[in-house]
N, C-alpha and C. Protein backbone atom coordinates (compact mmCIF):
# COMPACT_ATOMS: atom_id res chain seq x y z
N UNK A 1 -56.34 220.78 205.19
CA UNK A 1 -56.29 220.05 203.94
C UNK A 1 -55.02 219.21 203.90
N UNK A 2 -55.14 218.10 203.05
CA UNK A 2 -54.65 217.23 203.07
C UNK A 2 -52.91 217.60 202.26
N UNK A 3 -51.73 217.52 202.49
CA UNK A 3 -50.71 218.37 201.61
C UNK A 3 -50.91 218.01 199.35
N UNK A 4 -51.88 216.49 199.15
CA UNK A 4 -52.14 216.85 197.94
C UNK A 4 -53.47 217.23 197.63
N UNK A 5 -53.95 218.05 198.36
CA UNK A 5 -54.83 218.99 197.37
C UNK A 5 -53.78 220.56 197.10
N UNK A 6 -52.81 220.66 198.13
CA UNK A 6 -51.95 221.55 197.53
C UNK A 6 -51.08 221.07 196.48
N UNK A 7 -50.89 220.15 196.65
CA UNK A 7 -50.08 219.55 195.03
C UNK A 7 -51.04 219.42 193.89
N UNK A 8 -51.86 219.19 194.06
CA UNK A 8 -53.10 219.37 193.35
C UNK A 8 -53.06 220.85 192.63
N UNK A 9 -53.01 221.76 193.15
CA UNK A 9 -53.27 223.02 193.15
C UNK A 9 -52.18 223.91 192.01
N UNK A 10 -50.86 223.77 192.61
CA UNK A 10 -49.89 223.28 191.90
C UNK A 10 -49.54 222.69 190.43
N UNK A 11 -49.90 221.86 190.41
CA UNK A 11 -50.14 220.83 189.18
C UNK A 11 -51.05 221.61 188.01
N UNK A 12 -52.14 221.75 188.33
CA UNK A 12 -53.22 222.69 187.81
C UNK A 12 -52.80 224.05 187.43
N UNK A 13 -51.50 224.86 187.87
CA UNK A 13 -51.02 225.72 187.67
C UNK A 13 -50.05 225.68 186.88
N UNK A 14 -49.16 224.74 186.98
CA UNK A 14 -48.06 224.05 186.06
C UNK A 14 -48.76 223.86 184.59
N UNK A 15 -49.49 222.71 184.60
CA UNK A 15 -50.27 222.57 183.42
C UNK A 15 -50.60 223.50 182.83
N UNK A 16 -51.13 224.35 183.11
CA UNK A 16 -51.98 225.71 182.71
C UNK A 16 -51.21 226.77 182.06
N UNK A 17 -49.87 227.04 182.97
CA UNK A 17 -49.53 228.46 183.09
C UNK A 17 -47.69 228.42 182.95
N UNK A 18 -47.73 226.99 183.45
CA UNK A 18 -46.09 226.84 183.60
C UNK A 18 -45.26 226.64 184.85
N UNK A 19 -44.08 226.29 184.87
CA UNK A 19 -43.67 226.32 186.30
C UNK A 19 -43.55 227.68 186.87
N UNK A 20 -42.66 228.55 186.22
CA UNK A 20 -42.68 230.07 186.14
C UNK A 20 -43.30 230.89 186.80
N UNK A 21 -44.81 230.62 186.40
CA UNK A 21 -45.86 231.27 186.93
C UNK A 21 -46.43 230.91 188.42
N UNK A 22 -46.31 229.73 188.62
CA UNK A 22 -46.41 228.26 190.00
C UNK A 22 -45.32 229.35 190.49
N UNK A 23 -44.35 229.55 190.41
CA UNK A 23 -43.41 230.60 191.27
C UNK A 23 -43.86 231.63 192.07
N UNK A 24 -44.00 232.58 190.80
CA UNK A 24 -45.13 233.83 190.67
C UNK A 24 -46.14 233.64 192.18
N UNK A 25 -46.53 232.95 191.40
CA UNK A 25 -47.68 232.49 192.84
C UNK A 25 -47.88 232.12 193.78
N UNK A 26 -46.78 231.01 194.02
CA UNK A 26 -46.11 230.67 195.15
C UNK A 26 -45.85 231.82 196.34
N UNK A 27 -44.56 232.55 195.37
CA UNK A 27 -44.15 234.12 195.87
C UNK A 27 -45.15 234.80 196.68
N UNK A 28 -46.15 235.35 195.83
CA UNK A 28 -47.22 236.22 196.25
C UNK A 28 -47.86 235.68 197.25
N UNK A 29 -48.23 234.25 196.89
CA UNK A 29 -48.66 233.79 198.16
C UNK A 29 -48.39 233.84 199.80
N UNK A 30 -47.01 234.04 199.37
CA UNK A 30 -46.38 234.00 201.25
C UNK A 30 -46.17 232.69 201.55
N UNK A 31 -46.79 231.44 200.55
CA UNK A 31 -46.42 230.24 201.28
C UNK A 31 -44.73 229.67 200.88
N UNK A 32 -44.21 229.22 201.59
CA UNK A 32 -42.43 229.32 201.59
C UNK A 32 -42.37 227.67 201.59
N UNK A 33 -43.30 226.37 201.32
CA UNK A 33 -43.42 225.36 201.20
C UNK A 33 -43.15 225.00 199.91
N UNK A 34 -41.69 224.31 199.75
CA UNK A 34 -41.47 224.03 198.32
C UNK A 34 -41.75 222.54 197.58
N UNK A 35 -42.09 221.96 198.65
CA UNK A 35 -42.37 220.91 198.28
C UNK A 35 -43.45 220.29 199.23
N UNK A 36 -45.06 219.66 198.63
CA UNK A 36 -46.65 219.53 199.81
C UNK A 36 -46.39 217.86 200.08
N UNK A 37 -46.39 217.43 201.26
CA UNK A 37 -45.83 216.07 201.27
C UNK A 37 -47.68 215.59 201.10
N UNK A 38 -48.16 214.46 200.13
CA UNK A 38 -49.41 214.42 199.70
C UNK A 38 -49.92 213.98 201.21
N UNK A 39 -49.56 213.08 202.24
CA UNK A 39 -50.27 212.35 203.22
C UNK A 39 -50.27 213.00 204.48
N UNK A 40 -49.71 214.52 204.57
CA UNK A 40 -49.70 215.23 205.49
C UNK A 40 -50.65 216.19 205.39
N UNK A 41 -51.16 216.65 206.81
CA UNK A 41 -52.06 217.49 206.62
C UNK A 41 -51.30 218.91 207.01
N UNK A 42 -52.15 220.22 206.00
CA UNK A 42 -51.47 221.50 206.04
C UNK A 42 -52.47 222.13 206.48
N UNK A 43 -52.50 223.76 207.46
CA UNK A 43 -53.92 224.11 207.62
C UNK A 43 -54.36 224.92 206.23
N UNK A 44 -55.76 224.81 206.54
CA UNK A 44 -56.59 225.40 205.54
C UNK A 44 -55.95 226.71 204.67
N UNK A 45 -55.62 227.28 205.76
CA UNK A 45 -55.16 228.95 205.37
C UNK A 45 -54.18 228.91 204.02
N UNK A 46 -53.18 227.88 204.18
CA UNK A 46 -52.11 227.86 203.29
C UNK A 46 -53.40 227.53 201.60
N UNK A 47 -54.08 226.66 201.97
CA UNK A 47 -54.91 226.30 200.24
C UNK A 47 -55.49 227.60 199.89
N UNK A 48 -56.11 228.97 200.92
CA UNK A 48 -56.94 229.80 200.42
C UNK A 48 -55.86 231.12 200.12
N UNK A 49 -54.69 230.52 200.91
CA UNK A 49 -53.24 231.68 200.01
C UNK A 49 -53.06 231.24 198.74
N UNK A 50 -53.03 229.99 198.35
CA UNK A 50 -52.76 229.65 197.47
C UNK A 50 -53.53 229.98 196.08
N UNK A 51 -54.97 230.06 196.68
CA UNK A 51 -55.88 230.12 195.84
C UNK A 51 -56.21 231.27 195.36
N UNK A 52 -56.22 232.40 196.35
CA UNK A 52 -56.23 233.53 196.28
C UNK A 52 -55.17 234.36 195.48
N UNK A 53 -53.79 233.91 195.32
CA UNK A 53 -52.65 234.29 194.76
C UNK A 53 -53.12 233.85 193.56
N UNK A 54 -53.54 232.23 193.30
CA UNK A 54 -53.90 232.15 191.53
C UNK A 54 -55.22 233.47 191.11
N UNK A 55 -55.81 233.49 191.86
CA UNK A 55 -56.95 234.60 191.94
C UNK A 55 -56.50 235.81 191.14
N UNK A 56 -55.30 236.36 192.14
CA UNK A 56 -54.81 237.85 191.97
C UNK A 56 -54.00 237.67 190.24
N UNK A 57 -53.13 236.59 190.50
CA UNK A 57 -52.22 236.49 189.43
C UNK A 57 -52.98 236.76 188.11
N UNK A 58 -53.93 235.43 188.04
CA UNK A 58 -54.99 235.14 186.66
C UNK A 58 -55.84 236.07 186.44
N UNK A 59 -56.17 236.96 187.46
CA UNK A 59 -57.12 238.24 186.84
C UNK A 59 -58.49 237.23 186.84
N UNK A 60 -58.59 236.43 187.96
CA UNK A 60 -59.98 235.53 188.38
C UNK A 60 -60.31 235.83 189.59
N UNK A 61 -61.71 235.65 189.97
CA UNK A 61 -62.85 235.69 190.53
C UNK A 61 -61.69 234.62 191.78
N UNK A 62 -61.92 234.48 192.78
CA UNK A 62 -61.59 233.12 193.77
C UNK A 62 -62.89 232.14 193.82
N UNK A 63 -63.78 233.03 193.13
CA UNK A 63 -64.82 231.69 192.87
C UNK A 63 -64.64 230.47 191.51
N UNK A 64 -64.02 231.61 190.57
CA UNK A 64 -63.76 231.39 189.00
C UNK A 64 -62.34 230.08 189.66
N UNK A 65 -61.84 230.13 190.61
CA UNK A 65 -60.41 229.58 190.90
C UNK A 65 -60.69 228.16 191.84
N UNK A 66 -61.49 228.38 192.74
CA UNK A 66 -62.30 227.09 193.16
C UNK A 66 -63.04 225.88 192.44
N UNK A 67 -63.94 226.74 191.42
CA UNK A 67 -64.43 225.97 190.61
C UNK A 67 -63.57 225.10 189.77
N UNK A 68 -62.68 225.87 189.12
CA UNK A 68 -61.76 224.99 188.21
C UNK A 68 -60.68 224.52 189.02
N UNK A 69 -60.55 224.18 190.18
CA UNK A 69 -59.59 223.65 190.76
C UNK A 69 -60.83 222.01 191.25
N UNK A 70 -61.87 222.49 191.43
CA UNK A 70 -62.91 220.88 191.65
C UNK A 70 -62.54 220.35 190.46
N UNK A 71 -63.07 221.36 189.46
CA UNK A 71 -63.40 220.32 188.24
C UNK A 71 -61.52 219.73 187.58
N UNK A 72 -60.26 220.06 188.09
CA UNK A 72 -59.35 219.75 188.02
C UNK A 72 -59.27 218.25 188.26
N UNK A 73 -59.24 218.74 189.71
CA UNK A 73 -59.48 217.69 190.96
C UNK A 73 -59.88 216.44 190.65
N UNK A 74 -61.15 216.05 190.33
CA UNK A 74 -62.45 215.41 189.13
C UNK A 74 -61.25 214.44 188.32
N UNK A 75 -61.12 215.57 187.39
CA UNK A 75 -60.42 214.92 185.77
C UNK A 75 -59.36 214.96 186.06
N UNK A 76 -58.43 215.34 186.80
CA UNK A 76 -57.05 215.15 186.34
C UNK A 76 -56.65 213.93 187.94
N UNK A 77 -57.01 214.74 189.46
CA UNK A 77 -56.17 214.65 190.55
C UNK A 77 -56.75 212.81 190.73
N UNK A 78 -57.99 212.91 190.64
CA UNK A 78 -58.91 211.31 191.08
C UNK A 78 -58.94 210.25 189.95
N UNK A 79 -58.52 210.91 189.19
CA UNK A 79 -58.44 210.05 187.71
C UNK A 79 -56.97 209.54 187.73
N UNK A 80 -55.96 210.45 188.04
CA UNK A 80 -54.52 210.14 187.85
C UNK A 80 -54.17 208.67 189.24
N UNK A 81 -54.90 209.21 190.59
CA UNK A 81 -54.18 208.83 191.95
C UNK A 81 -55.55 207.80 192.94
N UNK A 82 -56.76 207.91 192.00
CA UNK A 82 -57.57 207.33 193.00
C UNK A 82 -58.74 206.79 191.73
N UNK A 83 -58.17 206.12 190.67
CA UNK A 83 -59.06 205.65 189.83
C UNK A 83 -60.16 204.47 190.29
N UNK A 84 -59.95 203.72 190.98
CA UNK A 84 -60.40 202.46 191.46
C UNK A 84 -61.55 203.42 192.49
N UNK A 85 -61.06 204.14 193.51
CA UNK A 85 -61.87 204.51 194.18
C UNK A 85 -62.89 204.84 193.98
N UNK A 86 -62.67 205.98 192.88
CA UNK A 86 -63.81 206.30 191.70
C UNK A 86 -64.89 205.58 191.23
N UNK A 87 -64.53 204.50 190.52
CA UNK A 87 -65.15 203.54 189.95
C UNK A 87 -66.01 202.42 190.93
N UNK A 88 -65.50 203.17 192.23
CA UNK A 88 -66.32 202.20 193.14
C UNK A 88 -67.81 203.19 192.79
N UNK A 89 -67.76 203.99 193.40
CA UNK A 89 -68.93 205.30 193.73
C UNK A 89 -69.85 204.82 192.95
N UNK A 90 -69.51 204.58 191.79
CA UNK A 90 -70.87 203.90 190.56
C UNK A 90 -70.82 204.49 189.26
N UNK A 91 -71.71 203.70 188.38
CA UNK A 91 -71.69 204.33 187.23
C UNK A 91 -72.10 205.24 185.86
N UNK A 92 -72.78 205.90 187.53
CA UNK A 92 -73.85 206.99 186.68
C UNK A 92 -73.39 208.91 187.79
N UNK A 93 -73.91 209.53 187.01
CA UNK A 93 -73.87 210.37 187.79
C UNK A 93 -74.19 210.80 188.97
N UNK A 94 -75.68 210.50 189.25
CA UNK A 94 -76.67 210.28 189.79
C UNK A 94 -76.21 208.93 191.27
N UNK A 95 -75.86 207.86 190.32
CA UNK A 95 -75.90 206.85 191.41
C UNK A 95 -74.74 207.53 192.12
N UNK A 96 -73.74 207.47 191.56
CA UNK A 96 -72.48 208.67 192.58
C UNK A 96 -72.37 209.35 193.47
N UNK A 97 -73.43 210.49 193.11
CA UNK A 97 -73.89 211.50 193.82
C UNK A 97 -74.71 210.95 195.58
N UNK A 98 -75.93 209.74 194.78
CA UNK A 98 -76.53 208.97 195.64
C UNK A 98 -75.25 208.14 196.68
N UNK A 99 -74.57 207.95 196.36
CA UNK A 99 -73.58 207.17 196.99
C UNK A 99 -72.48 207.82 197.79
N UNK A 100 -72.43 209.32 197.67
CA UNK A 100 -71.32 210.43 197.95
C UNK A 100 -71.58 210.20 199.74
N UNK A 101 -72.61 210.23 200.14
CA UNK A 101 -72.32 210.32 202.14
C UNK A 101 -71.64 209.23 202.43
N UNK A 102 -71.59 208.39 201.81
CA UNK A 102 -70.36 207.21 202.15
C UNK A 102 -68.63 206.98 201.49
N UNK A 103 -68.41 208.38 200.71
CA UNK A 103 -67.30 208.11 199.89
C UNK A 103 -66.37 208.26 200.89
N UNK A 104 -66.42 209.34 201.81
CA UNK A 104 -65.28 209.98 202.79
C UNK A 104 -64.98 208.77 203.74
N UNK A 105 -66.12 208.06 204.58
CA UNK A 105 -65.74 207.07 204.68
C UNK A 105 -64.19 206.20 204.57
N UNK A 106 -64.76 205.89 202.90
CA UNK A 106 -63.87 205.30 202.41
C UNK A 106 -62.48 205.98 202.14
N UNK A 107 -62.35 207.10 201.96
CA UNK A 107 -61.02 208.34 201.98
C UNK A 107 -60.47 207.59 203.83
N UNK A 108 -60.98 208.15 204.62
CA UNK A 108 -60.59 208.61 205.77
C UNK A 108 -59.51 206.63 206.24
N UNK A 109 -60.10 205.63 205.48
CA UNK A 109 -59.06 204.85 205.84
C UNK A 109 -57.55 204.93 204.81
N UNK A 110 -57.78 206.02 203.99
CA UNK A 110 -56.18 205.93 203.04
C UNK A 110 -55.53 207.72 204.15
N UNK A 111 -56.59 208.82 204.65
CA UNK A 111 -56.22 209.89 205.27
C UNK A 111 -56.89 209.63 206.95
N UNK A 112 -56.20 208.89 207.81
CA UNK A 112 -56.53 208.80 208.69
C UNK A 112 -57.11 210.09 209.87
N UNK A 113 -56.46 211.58 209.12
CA UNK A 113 -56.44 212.91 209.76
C UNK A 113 -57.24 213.47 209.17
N UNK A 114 -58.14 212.59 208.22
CA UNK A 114 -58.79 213.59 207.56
C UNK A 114 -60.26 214.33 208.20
N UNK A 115 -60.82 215.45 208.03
CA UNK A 115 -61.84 216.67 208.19
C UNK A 115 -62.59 216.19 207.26
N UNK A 116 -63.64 215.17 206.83
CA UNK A 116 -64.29 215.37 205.93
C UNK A 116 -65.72 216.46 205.90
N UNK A 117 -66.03 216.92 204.69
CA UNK A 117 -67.24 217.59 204.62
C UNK A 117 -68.55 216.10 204.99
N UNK A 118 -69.53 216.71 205.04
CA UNK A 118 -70.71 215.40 205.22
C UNK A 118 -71.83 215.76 203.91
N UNK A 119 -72.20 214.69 203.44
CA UNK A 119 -72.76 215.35 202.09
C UNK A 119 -74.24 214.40 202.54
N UNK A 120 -75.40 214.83 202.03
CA UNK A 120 -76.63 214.28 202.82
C UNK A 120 -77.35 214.49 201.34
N UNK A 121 -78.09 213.99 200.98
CA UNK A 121 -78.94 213.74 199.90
C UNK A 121 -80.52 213.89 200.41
N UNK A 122 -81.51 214.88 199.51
CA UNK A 122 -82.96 214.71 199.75
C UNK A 122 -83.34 215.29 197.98
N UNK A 123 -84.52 215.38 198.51
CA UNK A 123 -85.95 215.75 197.30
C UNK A 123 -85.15 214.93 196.05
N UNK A 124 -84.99 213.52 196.48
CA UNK A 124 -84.45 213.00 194.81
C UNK A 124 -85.83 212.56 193.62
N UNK A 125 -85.44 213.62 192.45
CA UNK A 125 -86.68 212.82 191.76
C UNK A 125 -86.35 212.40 190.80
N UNK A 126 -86.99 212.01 189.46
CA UNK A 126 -85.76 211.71 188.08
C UNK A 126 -85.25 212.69 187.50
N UNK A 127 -85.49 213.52 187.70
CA UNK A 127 -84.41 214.36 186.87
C UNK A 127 -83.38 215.61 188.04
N UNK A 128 -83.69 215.17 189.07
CA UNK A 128 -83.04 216.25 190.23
C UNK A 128 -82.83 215.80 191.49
N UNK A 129 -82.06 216.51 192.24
CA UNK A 129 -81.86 215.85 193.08
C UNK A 129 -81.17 217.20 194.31
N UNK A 130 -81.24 217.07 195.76
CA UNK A 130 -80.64 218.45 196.20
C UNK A 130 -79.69 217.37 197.09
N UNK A 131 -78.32 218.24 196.99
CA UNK A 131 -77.08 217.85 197.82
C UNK A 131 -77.03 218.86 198.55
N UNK A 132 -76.46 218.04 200.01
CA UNK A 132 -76.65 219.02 201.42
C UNK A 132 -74.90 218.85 201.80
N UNK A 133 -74.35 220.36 201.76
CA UNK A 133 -72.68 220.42 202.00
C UNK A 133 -72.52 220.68 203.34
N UNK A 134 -71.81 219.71 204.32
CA UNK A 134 -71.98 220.29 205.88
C UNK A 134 -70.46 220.32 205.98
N UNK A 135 -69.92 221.32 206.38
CA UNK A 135 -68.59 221.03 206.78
C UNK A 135 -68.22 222.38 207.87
N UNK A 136 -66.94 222.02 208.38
CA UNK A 136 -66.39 222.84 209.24
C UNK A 136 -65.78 223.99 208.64
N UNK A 137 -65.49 223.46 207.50
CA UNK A 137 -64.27 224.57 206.48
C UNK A 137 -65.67 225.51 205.59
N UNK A 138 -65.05 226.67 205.97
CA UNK A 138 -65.61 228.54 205.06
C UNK A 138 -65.30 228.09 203.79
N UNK A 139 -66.11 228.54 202.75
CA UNK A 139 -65.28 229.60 201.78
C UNK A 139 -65.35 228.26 200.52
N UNK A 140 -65.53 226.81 200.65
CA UNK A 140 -65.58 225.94 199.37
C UNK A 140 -66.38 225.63 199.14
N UNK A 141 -67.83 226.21 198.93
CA UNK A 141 -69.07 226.13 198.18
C UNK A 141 -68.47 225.77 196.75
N UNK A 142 -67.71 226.79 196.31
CA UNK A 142 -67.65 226.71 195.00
C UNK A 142 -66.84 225.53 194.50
N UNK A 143 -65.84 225.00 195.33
CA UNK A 143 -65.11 224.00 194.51
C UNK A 143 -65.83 223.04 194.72
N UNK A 144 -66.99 222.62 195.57
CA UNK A 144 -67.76 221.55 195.66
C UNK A 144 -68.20 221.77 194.00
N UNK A 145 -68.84 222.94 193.93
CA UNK A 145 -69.73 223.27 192.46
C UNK A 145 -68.58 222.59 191.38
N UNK A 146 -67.44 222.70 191.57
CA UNK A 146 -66.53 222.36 190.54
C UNK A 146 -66.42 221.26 189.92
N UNK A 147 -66.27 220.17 191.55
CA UNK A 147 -66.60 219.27 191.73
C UNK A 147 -67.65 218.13 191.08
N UNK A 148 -68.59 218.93 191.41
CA UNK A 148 -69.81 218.57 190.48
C UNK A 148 -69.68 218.67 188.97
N UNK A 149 -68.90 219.47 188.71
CA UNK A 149 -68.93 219.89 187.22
C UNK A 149 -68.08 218.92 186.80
N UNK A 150 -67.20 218.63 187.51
CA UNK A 150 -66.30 218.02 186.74
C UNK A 150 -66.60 216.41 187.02
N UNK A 151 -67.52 215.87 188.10
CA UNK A 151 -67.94 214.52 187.81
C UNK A 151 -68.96 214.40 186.64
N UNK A 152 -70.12 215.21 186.38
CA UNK A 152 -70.55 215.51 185.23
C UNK A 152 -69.80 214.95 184.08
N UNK A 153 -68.43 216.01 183.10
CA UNK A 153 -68.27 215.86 182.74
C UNK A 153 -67.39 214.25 182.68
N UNK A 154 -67.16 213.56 183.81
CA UNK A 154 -66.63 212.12 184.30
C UNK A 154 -67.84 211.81 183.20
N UNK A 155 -68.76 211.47 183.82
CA UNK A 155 -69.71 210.55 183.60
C UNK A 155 -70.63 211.04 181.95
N UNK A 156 -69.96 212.31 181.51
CA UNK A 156 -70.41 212.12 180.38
C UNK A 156 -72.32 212.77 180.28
N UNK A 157 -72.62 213.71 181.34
CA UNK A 157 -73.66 214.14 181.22
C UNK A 157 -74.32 215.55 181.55
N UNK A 158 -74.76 215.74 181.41
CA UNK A 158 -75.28 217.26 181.60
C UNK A 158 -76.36 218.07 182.34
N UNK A 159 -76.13 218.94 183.32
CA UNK A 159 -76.31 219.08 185.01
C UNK A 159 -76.46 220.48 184.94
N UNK A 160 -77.15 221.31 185.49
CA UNK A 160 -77.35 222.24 186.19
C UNK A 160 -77.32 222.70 187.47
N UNK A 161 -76.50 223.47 187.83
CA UNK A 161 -76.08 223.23 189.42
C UNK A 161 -76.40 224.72 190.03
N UNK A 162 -77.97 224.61 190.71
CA UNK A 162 -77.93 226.08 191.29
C UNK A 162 -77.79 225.63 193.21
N UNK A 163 -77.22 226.66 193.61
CA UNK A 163 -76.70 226.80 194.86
C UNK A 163 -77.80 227.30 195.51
N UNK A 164 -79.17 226.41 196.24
CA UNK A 164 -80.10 227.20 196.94
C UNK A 164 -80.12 227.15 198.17
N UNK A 165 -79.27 227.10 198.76
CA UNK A 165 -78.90 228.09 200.27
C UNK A 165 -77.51 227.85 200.51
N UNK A 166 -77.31 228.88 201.62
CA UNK A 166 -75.59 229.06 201.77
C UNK A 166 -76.13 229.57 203.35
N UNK A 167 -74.47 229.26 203.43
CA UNK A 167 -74.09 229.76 205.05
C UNK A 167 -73.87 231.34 205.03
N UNK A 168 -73.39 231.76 203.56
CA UNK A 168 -73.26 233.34 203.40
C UNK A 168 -74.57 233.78 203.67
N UNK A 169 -75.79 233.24 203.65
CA UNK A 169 -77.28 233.72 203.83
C UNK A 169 -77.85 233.52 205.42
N UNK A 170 -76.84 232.69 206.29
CA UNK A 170 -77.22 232.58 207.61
C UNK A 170 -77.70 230.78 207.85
N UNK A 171 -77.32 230.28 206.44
CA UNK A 171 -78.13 228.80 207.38
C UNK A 171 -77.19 228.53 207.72
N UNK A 172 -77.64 226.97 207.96
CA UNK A 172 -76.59 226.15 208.77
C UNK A 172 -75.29 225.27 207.83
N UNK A 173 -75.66 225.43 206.70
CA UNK A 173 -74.67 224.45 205.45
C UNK A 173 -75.58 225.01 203.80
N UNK A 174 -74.44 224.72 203.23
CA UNK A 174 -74.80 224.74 201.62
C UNK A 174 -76.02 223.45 201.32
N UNK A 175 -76.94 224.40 200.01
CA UNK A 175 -77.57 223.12 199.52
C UNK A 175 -77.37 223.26 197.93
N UNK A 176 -77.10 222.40 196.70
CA UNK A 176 -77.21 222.45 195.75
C UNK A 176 -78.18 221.81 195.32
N UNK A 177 -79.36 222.32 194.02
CA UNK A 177 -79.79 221.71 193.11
C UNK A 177 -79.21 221.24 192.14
N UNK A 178 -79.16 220.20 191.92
CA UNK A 178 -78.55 219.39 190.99
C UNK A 178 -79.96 218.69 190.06
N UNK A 179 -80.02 219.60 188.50
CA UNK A 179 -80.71 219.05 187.25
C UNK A 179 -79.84 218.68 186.29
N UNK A 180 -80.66 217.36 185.94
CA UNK A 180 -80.20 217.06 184.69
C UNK A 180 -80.82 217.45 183.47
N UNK A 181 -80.59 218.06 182.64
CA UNK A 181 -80.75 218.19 181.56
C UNK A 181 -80.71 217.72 179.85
């Protein structure tokens, strides 16, 4: 991961809880990085210490901690540092979503190091649609879900997001249903 989705992470903790607690957690974590340089890449392990420490600290799920770190991500991290980018994707939920296998793309010329996930789109009908999560990286089903939640609430609409297959079940990648409601 990229060093600001750990500032990301961070931030979301600050806001929330305080610097204090960003300590707290830090601490527990084991990670000894006091400062995430945003354009460097850190390995994975350090985001799921991180995450896992807000986990232990908050008396949350690490699923409950993923999720609201997407839907952070969403509203606070892409809104604050990558507004334009955003506004490229389109202006519906839907068209977004439709438009998502080409966003990384567009990332990977501002993160030249970057790992993107691959996101593949099928069974689109009007009111649904299934997103296909392929990536190398374990364990972020859920902040994708967050993700989702929190472009949702971007765009001002209302989604149902069930998770019908996983790699925890033996396939080959995550799939989400995505309804609108």
């Amino acid at each position: 991961m990229y060093g600001i989705v750990n500032k990301a992470i961070k931030e979301l903790v600050v806001a929330n809880f305080g610097e204090e607690k960003w300590e707290i957690i830090r601490e527990k974590s084991g990670v000894d990085i006091d400062f995430f340089l945003s354009n460097e890449p850190y390995d994975d392990e350090i985001t799921f210490r991180l995450a896992t420490a807000v986990s232990e600290e908050m008396e949350m799920t690490i699923e409950e901690v993923l999720t609201a770190f997407g839907e952070w991500w969403i509203l606070k991290t892409t809104k604050d540092k990558y507004a334009s980018l955003m506004d490229s994707g389109g202006s519906t939920l839907k068209e977004f979503i439709l438009n998502l296998p080409n966003f990384h793309n567009r990332l990977m010329l501002v993160y030249p190091k970057l790992s993107p996930p691959e996101f593949k789109i099928s069974a689109v009908m009007n009111n649904s649609l299934h997103l296909h999560y392929v990536s190398n990286r374990v364990g972020f089903q859920e902040f994708v879900r967050g993700l989702l939640q929190g472009l949702a609430k971007r765009f001002q609409e209302n989604i149902e997001i069930h998770l019908i297959q996983s790699r925890n079940e033996g396939h080959s990648h995550e799939i989400f249903k995505i309804i609108w409601v």
